[in-house]
Protein backbone atom coordinates (compact mmCIF):
# COMPACT_ATOMS: atom_id res chain seq x y z
CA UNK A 1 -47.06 53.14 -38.81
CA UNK A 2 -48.85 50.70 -41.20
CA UNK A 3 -49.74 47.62 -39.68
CA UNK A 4 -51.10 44.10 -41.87
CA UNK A 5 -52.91 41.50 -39.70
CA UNK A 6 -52.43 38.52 -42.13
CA UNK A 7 -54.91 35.96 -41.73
CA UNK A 8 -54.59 32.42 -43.59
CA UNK A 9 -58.05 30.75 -44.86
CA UNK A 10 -59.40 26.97 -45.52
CA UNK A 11 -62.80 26.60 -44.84
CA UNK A 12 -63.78 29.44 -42.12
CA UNK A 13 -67.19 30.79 -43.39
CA UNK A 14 -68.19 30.84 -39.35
CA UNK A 15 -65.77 32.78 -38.41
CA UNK A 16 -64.43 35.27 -40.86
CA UNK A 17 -66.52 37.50 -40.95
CA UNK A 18 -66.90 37.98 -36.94
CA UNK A 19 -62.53 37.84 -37.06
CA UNK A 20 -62.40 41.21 -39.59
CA UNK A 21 -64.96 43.14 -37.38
CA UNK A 22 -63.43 41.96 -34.05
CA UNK A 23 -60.09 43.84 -35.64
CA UNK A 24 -61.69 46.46 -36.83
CA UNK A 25 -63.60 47.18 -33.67
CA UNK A 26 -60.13 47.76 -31.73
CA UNK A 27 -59.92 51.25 -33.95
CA UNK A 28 -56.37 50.91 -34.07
CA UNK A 29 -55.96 51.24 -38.03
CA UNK A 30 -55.04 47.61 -39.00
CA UNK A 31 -55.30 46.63 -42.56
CA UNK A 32 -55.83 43.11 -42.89
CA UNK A 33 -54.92 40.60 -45.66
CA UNK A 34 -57.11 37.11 -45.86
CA UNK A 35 -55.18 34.60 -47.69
CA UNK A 36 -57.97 32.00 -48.75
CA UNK A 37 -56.78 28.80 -50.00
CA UNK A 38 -59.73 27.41 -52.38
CA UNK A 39 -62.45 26.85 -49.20
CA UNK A 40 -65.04 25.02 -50.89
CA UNK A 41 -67.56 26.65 -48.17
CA UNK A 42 -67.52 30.43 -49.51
CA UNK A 43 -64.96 31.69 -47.39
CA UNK A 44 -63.71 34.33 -49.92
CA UNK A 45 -66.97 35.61 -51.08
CA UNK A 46 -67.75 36.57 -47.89
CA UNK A 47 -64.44 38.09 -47.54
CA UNK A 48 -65.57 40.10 -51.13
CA UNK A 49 -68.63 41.29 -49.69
CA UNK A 50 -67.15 42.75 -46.66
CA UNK A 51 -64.52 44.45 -49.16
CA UNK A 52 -67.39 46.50 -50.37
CA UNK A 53 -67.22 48.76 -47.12
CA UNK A 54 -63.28 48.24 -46.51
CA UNK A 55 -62.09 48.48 -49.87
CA UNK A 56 -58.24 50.77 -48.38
CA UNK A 57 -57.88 48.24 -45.73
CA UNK A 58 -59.08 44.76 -46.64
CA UNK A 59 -57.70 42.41 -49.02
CA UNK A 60 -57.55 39.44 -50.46
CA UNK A 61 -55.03 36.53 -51.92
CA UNK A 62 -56.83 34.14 -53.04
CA UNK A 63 -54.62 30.25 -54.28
CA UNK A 64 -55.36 27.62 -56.34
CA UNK A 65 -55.68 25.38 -53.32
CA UNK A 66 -54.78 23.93 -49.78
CA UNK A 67 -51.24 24.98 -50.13
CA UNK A 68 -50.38 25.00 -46.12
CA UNK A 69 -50.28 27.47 -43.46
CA UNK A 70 -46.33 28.31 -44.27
CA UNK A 71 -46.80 29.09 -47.96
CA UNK A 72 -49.73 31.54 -47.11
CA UNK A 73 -47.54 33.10 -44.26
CA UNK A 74 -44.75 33.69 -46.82
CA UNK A 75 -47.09 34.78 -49.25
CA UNK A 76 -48.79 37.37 -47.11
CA UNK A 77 -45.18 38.87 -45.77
CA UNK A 78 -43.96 39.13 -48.99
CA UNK A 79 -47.37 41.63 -50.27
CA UNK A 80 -46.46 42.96 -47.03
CA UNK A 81 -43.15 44.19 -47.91
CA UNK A 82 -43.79 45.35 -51.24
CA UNK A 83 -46.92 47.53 -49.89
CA UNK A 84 -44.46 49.46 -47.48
CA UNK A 85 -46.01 47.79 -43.70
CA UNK A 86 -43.93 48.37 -40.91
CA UNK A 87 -45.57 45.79 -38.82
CA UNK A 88 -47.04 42.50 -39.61
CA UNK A 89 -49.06 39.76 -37.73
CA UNK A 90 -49.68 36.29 -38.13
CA UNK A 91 -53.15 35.27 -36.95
CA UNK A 92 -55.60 32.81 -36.84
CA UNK A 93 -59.30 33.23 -38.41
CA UNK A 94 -60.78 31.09 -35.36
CA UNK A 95 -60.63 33.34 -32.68
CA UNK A 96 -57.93 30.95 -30.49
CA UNK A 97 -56.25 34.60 -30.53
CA UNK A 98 -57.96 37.22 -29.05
CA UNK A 99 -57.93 40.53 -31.50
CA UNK A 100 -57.56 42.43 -28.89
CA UNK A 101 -54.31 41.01 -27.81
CA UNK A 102 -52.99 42.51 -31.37
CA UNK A 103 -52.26 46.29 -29.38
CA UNK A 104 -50.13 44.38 -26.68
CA UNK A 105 -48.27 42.55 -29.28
CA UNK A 106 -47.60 45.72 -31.28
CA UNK A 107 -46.62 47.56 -28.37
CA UNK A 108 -43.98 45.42 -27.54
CA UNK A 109 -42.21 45.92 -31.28
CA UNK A 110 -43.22 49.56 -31.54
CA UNK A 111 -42.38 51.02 -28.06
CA UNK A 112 -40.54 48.45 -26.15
CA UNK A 113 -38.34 47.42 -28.41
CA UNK A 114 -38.48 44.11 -29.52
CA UNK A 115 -38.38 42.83 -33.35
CA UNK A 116 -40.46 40.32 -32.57
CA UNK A 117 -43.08 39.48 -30.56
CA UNK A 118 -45.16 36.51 -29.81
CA UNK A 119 -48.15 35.66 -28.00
CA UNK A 120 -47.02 32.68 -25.80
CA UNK A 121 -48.60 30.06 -24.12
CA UNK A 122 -45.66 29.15 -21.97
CA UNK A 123 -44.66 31.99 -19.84
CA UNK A 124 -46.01 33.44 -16.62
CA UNK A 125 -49.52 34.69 -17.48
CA UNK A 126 -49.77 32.37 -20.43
CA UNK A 127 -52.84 29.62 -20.18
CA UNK A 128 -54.97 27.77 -22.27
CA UNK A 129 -59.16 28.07 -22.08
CA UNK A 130 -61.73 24.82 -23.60
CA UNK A 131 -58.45 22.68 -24.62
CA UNK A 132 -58.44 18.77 -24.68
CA UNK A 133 -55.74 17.30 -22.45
CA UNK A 134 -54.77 15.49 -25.61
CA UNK A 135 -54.21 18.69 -27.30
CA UNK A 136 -51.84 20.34 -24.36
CA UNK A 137 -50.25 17.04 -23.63
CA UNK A 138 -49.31 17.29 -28.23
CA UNK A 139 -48.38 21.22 -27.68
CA UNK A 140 -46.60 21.32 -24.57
CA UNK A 141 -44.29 18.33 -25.65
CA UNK A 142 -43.58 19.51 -29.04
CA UNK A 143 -42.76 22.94 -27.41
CA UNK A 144 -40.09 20.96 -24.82
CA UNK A 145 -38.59 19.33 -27.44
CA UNK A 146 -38.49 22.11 -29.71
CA UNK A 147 -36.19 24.12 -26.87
CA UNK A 148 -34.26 20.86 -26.14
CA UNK A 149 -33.13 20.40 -29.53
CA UNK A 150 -33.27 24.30 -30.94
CA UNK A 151 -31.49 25.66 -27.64
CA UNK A 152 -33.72 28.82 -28.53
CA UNK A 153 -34.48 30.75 -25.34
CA UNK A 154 -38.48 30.92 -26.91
CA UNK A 155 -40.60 29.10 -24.59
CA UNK A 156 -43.37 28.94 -27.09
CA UNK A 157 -41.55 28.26 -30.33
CA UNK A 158 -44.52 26.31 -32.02
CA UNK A 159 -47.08 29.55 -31.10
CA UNK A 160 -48.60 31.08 -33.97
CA UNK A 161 -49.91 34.49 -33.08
CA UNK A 162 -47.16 37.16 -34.01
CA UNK A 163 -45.67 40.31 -34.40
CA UNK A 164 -43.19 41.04 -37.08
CA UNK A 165 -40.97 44.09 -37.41
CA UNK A 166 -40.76 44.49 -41.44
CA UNK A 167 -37.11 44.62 -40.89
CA UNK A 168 -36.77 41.30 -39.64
CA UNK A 169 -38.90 39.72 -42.48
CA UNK A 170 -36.73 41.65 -45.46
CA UNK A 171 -33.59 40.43 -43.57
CA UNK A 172 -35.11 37.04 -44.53
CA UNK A 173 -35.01 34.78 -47.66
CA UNK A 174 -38.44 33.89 -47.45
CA UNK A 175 -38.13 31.69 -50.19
CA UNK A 176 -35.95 29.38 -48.21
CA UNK A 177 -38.68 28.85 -45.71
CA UNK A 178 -39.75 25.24 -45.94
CA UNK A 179 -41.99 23.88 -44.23
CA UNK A 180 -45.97 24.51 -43.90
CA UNK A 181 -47.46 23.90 -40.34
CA UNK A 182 -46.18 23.91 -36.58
CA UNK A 183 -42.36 23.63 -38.18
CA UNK A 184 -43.17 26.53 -40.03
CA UNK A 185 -43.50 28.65 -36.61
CA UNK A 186 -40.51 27.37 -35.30
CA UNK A 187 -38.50 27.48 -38.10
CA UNK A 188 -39.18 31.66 -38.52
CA UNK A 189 -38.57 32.12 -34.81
CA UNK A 190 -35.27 29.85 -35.00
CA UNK A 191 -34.48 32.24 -38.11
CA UNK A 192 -35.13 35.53 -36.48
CA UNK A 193 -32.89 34.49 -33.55
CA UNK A 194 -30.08 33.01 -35.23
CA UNK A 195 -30.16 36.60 -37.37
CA UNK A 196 -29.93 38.23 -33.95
CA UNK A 197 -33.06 40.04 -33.77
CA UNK A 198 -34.86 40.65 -30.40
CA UNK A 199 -37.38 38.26 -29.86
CA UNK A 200 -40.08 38.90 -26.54
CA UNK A 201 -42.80 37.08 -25.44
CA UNK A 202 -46.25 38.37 -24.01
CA UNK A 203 -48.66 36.21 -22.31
CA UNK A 204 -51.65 35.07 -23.64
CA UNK A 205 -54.98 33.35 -22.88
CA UNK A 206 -55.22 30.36 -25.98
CA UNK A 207 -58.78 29.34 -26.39
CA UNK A 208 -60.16 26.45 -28.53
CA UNK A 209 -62.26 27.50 -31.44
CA UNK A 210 -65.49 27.39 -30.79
CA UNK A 211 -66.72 27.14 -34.57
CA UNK A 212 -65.38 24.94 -37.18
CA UNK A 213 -62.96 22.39 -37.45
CA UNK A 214 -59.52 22.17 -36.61
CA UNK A 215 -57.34 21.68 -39.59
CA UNK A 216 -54.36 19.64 -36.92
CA UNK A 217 -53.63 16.60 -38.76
CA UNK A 218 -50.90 13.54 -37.98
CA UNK A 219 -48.76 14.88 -40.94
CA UNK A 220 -48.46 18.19 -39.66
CA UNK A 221 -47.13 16.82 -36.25
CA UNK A 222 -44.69 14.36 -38.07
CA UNK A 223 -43.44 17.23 -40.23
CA UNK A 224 -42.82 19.32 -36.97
CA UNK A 225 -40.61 16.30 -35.35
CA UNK A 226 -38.39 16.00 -38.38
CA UNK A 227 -38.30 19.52 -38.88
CA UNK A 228 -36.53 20.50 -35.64
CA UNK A 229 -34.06 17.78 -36.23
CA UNK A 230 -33.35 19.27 -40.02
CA UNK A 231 -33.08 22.89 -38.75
CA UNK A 232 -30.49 21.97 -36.36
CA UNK A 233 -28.77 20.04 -38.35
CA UNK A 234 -28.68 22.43 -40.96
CA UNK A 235 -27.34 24.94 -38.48
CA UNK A 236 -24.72 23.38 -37.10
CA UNK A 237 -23.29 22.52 -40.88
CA UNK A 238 -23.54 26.22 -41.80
CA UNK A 239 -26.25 25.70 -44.67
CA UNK A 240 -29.27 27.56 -42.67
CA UNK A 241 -27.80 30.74 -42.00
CA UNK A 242 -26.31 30.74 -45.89
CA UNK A 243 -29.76 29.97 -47.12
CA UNK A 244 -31.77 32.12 -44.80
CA UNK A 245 -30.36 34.85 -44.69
CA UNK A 246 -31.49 37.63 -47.32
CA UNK A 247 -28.38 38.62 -49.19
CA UNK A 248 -27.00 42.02 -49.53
């Protein structure tokens, strides 16, 4: 089975480097794809350099500029697709996702059959390690009223470290995927339901980055709030199944 860790960019020179090895160290045969949005700070060349070694199992997209988390995601599952990987992963480059949570997360598409799987937050076993209160308190509320309005039966819809089955991405219109930060995450999982694919969540431990800088911003929250309200909306009209789903 060929499996793509996909791993978004902006400004990460701190971590990169330590993310690709911590992967590579599980010896599990991940390929990973960095998807570097413009960092000013190098990111990418130190991505190149580490190519040098890795050259059948890491590459590199790299975009004019800070384009948004979503984009990249869509980006990366579309290369995906079109380089024949049966599994794919969204992950971040700051180590608030544990590599090694990666095997549990495959196991869970690739032997207990689930399409997708997601490490959540929010179920028993789930916890966060060196978060704010602020930042809980802005999570755990925007996962409530994610369910409340959604009725998905995903307790962690805003979460952000996944496991794709490649079947439940090509089902997809990616191109109708709109929005760019925490709406993005809900808006695939709100897709992959409402397409009726199996959706299972494994605990994880969520720890703060410990280098760098967060890229949360107020507009990324607003566009989460709205968002909800426009998938729903656009659900119960009829227009988001039409437009998501991939047609025939």
């Amino acid at each position: 089975m060929k499996k793509l860790v996909i791993i978004p960019t902006y400004k990460e020179k701190e971590n990169i480097q330590l993310i690709i090895r911590a992967v590579y160290d599980l010896h599990a045969n991940y390929h990973i794809l960095v998807i570097d949005d413009a960092s000013p700070d190098g990111t990418a060349e130190i991505v190149k350099t580490l190519q040098a070694q890795n050259a059948d199992r890491l590459f590199l997209i790299q975009r004019a500029g800070k384009l948004g988390l979503g984009t990249a995601y869509i980006t990366g599952f579309k290369w995906g697709l079109e380089n024949g990987y049966d599994y794919m992963f969204e992950m971040d480059a700051d180590f608030s996702h544990d590599p090694k949570d990666l095997e549990r997360l495959y196991h869970a598409c690739a032997h207990d059959g689930a399409d997708m799987a997601i490490g959540s937050r929010y179920v028993k076993g789930g916890a966060f390690k060196n978060w704010p209160l602020s930042r809980k308190i802005i999570s755990l509320t925007g996962s409530l009223y994610s369910r409340v309005l959604t009725f998905m039966p995903v307790m962690d819809p805003t979460a952000g470290f996944v496991c794709y089955s490649s079947k439940v991405l090509a089902s997809m219109n990616l191109d109708a995927i709109k929005f760019v930060g925490y709406a993005f995450q809900i808006e695939m999982k709100f897709a992959a339901w409402h397409l009726g694919f199996k959706i299972k969540e494994i605990p994880i431990v969520f720890q703060d980055r410990e280098l760098g800088a967060s890229k949360m911003s107020k507009g990324i929250i607003k566009e989460a709030a709205y968002g909800v309200l426009a998938l729903q909306m656009d659900y119960l009209t009829g227009k988001f199944i039409k437009q998501i789903k991939k047609s025939a």
